[in-house]
PDB file of N, CA and C in Angstrom:
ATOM      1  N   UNK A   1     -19.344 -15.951  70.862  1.00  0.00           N
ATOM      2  CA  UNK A   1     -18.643 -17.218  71.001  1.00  0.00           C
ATOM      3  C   UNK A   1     -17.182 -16.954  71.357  1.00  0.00           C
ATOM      4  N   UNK A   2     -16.694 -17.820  72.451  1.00  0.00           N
ATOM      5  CA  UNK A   2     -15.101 -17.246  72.649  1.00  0.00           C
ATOM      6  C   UNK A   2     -14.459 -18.351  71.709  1.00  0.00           C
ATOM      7  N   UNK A   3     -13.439 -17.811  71.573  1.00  0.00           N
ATOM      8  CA  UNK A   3     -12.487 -17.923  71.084  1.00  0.00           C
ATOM      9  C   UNK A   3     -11.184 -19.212  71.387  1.00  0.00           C
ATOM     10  N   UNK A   4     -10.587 -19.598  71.186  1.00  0.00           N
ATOM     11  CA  UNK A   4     -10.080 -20.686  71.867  1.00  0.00           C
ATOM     12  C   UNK A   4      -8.747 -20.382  72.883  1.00  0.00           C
ATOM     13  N   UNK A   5      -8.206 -19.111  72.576  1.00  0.00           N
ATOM     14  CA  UNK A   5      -7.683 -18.501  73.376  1.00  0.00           C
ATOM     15  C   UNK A   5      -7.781 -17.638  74.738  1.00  0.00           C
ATOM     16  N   UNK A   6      -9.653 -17.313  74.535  1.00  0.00           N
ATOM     17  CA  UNK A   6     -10.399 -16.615  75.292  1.00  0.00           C
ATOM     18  C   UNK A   6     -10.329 -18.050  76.420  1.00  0.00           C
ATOM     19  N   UNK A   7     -11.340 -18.844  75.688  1.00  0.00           N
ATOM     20  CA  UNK A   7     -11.424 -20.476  76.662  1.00  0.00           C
ATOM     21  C   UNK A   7     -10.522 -20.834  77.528  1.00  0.00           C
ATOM     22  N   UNK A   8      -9.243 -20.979  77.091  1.00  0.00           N
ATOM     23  CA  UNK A   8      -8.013 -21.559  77.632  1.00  0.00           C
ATOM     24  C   UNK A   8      -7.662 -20.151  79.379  1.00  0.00           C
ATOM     25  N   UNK A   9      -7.818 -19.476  78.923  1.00  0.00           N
ATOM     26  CA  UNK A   9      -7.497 -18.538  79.399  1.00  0.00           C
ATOM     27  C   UNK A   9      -8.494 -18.038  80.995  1.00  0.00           C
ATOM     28  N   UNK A  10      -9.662 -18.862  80.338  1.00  0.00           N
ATOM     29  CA  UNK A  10     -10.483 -18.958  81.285  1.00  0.00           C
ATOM     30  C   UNK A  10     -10.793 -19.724  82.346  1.00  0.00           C
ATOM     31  N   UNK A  11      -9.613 -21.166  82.368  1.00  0.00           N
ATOM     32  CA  UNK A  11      -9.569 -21.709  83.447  1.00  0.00           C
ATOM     33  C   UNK A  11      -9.042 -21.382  84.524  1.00  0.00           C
ATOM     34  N   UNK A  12      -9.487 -21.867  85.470  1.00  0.00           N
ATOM     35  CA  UNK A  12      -8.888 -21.291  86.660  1.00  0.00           C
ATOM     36  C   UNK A  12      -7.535 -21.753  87.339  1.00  0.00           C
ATOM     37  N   UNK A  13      -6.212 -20.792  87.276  1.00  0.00           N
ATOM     38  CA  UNK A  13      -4.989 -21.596  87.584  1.00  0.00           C
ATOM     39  C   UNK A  13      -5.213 -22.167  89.375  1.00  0.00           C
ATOM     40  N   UNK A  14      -4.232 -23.096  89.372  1.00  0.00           N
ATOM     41  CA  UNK A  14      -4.013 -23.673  90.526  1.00  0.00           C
ATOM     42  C   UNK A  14      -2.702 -23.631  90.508  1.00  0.00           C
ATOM     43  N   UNK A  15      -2.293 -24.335  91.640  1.00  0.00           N
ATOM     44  CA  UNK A  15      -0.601 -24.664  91.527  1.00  0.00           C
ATOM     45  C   UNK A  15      -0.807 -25.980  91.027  1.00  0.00           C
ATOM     46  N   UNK A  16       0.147 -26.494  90.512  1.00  0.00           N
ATOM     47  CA  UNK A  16       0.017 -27.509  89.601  1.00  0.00           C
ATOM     48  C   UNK A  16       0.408 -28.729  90.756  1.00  0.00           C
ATOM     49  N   UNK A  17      -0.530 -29.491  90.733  1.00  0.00           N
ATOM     50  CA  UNK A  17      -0.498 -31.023  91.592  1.00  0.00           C
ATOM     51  C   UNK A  17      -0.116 -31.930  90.361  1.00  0.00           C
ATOM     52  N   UNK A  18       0.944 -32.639  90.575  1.00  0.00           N
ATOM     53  CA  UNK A  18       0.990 -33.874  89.631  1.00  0.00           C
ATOM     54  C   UNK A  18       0.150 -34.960  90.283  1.00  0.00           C
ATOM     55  N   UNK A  19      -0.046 -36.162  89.747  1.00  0.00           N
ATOM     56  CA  UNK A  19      -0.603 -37.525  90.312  1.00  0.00           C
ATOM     57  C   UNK A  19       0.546 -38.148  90.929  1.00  0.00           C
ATOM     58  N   UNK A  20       0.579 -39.402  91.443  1.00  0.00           N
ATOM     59  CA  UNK A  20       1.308 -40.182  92.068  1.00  0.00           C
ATOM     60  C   UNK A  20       2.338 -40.589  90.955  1.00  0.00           C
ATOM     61  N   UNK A  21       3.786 -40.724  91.442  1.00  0.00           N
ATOM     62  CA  UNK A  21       4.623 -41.568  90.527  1.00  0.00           C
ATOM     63  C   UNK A  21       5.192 -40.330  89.335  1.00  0.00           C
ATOM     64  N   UNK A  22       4.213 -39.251  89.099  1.00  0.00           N
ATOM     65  CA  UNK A  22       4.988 -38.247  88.474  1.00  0.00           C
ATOM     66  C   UNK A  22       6.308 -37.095  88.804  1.00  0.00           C
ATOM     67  N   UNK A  23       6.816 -37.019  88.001  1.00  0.00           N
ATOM     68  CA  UNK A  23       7.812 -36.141  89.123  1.00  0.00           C
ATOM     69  C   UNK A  23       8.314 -34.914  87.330  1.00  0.00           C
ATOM     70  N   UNK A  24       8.232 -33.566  87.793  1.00  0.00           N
ATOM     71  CA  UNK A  24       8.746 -32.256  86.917  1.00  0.00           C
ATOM     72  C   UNK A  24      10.220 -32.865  85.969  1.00  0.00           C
ATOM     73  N   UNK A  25       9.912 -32.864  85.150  1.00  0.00           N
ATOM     74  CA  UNK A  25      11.364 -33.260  84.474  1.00  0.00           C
ATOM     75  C   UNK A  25      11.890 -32.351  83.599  1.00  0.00           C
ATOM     76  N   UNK A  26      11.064 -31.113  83.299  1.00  0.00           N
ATOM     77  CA  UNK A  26      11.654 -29.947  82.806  1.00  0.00           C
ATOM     78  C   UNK A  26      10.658 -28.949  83.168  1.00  0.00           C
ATOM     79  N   UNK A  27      10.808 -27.816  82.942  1.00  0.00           N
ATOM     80  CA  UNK A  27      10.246 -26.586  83.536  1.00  0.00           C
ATOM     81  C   UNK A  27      10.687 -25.537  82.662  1.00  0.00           C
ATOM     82  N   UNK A  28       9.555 -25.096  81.836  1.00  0.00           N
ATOM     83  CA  UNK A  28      10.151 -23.879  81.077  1.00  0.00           C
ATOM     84  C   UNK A  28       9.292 -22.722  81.106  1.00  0.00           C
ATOM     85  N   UNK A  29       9.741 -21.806  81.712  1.00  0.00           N
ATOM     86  CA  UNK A  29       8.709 -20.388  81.778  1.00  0.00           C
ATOM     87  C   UNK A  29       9.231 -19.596  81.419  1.00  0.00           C
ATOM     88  N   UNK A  30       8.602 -18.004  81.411  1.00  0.00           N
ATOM     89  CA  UNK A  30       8.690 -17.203  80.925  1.00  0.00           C
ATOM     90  C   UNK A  30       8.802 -17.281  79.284  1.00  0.00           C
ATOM     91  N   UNK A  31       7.591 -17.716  78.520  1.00  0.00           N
ATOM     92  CA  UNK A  31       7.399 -18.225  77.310  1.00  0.00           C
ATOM     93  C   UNK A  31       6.027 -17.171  76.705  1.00  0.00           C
ATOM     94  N   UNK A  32       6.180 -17.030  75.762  1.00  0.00           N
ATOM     95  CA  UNK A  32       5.499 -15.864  75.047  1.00  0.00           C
ATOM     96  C   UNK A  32       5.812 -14.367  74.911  1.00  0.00           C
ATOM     97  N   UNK A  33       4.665 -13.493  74.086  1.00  0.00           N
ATOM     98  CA  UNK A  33       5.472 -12.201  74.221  1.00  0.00           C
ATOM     99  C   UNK A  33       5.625 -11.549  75.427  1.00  0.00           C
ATOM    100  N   UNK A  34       4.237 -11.710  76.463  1.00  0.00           N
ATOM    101  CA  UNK A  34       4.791 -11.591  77.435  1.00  0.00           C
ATOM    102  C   UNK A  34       5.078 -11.977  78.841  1.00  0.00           C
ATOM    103  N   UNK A  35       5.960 -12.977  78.655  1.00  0.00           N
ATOM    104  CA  UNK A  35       6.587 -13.732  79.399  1.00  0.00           C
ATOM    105  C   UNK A  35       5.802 -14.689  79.993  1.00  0.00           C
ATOM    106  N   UNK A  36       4.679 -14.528  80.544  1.00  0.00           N
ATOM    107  CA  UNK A  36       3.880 -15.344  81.462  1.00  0.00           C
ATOM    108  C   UNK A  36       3.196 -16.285  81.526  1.00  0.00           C
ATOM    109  N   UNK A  37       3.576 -17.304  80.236  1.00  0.00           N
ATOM    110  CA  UNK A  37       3.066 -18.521  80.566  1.00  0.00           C
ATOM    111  C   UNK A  37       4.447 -19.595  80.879  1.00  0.00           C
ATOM    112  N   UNK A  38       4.190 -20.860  81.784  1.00  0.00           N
ATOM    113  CA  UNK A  38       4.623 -21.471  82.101  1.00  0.00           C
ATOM    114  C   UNK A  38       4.336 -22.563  81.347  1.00  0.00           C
ATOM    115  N   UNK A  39       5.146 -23.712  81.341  1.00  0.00           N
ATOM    116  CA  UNK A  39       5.513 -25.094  80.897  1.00  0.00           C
ATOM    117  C   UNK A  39       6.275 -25.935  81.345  1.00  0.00           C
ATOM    118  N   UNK A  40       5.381 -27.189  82.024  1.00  0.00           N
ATOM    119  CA  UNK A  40       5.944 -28.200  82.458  1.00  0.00           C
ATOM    120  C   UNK A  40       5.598 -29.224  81.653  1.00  0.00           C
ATOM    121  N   UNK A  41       6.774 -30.433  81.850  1.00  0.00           N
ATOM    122  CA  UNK A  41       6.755 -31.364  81.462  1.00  0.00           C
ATOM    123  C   UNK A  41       7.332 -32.731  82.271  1.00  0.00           C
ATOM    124  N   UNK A  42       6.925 -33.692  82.477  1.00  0.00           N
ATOM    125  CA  UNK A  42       6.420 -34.324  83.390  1.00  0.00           C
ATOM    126  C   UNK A  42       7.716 -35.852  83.206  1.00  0.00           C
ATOM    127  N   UNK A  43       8.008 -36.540  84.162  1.00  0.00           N
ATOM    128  CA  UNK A  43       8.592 -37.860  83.795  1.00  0.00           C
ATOM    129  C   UNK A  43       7.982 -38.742  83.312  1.00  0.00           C
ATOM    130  N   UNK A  44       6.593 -38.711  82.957  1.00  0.00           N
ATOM    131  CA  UNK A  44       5.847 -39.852  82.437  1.00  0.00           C
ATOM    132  C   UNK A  44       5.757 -38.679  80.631  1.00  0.00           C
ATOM    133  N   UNK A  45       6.551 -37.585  80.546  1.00  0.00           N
ATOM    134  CA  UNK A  45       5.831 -36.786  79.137  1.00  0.00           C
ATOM    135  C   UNK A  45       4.472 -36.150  79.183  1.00  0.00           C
ATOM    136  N   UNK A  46       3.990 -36.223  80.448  1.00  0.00           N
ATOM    137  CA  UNK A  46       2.836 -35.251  80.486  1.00  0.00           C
ATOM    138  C   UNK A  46       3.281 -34.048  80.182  1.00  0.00           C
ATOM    139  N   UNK A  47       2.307 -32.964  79.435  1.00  0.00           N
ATOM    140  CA  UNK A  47       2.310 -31.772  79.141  1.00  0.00           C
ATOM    141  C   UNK A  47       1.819 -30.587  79.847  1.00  0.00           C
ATOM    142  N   UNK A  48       2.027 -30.241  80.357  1.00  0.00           N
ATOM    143  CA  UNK A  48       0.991 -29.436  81.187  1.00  0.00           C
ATOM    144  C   UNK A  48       1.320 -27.772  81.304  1.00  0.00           C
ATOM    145  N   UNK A  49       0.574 -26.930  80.414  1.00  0.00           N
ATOM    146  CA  UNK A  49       1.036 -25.397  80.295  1.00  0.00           C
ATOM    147  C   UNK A  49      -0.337 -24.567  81.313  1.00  0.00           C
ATOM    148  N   UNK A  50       0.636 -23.977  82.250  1.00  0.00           N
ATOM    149  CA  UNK A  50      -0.400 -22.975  83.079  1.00  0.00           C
ATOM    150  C   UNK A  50      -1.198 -23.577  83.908  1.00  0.00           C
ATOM    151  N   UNK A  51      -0.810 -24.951  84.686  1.00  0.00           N
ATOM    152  CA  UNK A  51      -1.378 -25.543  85.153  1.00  0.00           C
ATOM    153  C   UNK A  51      -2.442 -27.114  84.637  1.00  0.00           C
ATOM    154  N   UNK A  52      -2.680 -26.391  83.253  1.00  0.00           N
ATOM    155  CA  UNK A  52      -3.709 -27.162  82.751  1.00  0.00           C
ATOM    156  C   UNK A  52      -2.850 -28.393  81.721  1.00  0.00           C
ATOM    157  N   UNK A  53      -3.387 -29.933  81.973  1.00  0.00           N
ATOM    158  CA  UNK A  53      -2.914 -30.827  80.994  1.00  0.00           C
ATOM    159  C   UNK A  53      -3.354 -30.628  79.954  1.00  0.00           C
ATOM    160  N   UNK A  54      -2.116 -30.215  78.709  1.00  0.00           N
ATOM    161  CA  UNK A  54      -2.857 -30.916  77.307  1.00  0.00           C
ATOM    162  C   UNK A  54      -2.263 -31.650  76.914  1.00  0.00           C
ATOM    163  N   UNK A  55      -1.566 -32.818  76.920  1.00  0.00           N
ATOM    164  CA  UNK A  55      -1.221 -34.154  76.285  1.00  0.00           C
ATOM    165  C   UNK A  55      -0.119 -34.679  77.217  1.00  0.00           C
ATOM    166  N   UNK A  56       0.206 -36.492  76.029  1.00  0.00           N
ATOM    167  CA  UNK A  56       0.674 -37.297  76.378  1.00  0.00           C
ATOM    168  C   UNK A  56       1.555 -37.649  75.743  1.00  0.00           C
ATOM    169  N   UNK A  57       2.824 -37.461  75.488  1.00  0.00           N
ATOM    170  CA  UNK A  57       3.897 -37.476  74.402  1.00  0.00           C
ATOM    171  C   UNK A  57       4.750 -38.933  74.535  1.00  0.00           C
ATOM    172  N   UNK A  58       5.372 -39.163  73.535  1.00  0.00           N
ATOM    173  CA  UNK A  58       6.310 -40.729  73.665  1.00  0.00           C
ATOM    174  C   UNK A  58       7.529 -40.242  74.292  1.00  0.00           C
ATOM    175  N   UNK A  59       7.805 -39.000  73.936  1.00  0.00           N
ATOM    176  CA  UNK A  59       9.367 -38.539  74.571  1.00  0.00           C
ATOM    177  C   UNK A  59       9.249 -37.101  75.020  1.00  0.00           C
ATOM    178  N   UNK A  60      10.211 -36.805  75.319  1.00  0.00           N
ATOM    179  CA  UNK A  60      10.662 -35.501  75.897  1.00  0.00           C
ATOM    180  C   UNK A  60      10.894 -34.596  74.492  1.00  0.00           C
ATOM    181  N   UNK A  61      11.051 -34.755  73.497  1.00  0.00           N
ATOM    182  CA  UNK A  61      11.503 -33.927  72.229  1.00  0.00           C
ATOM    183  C   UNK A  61      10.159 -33.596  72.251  1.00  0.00           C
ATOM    184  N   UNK A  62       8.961 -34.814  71.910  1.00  0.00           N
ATOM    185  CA  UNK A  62       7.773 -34.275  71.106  1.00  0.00           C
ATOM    186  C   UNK A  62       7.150 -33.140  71.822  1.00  0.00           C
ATOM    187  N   UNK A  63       7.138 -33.184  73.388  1.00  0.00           N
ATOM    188  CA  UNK A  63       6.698 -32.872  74.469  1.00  0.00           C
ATOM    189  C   UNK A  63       7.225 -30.966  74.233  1.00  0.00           C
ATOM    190  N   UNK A  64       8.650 -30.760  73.999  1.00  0.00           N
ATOM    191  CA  UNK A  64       9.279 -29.657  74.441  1.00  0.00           C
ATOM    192  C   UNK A  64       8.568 -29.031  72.348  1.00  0.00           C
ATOM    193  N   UNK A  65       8.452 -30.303  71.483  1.00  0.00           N
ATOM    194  CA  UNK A  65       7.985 -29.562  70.043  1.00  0.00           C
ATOM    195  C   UNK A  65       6.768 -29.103  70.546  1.00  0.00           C
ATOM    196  N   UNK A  66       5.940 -29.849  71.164  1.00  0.00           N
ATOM    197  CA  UNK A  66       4.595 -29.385  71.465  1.00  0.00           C
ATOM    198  C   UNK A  66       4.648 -28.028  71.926  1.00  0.00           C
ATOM    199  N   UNK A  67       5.699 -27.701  72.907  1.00  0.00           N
ATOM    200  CA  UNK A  67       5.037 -26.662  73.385  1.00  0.00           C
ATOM    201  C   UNK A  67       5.334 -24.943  72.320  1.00  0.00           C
ATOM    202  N   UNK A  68       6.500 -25.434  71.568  1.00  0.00           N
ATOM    203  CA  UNK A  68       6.634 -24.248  70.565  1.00  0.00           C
ATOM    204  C   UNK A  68       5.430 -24.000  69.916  1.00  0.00           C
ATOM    205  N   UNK A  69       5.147 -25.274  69.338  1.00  0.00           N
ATOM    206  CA  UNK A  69       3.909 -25.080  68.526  1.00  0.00           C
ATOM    207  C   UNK A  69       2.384 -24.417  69.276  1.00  0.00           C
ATOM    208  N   UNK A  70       2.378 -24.881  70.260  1.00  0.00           N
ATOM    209  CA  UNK A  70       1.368 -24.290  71.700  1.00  0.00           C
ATOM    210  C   UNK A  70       1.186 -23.265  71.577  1.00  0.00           C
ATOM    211  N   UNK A  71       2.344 -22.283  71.624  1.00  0.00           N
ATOM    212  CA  UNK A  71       2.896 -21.100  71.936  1.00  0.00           C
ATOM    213  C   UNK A  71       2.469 -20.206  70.335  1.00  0.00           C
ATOM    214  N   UNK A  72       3.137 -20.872  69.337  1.00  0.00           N
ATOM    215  CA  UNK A  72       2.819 -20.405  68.090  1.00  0.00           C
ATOM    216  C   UNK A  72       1.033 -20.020  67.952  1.00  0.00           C
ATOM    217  N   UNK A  73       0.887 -21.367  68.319  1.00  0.00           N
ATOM    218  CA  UNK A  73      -0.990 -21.377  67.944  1.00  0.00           C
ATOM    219  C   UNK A  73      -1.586 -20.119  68.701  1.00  0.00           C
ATOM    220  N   UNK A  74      -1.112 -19.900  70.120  1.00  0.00           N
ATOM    221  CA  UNK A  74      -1.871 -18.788  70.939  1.00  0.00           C
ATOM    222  C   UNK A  74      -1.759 -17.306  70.445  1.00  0.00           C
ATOM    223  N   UNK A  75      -0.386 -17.495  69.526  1.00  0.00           N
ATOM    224  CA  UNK A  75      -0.040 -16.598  69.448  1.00  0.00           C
ATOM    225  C   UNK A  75       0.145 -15.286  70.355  1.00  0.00           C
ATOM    226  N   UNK A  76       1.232 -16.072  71.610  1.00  0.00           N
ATOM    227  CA  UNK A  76       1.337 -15.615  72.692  1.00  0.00           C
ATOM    228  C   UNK A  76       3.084 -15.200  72.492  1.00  0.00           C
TER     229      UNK A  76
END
């Protein structure tokens, strides 16, 4: 059984397409031990690490807490 880190890991990156009306409102990479995951965050508070969406935040704080905690959980 993988693992949830194995899983995540197993999607396939793309370059990241937003939808219509979205636009990058922060950009934080080089995140983990080693260095290589990326984090965006979106003008609507979309979340989106490594290409892949995981959530929908009310603000930009919860959005940028999310991703520490992200990071913590992978233990990356």
């Amino acid at each position: 059984m993988l693992t949830f880190k194995e899983s995540f890991n197993e999607v396939v990156e793309a370059k990241l397409k937003l939808p219509k009306g979205e636009k990058v409102s922060k950009e934080i990479t080089k995140l983990g031990k080693n260095k290589d995951i990326t984090a965006v965050i979106t003008s609507k508070f979309n979340l989106y690490i490594d290409g892949v969406k995981l959530d929908k935040y009310k603000d930009q704080a919860g959005a940028e807490k999310a991703v520490k905690e992200f990071i913590k959980l992978m233990g990356a």
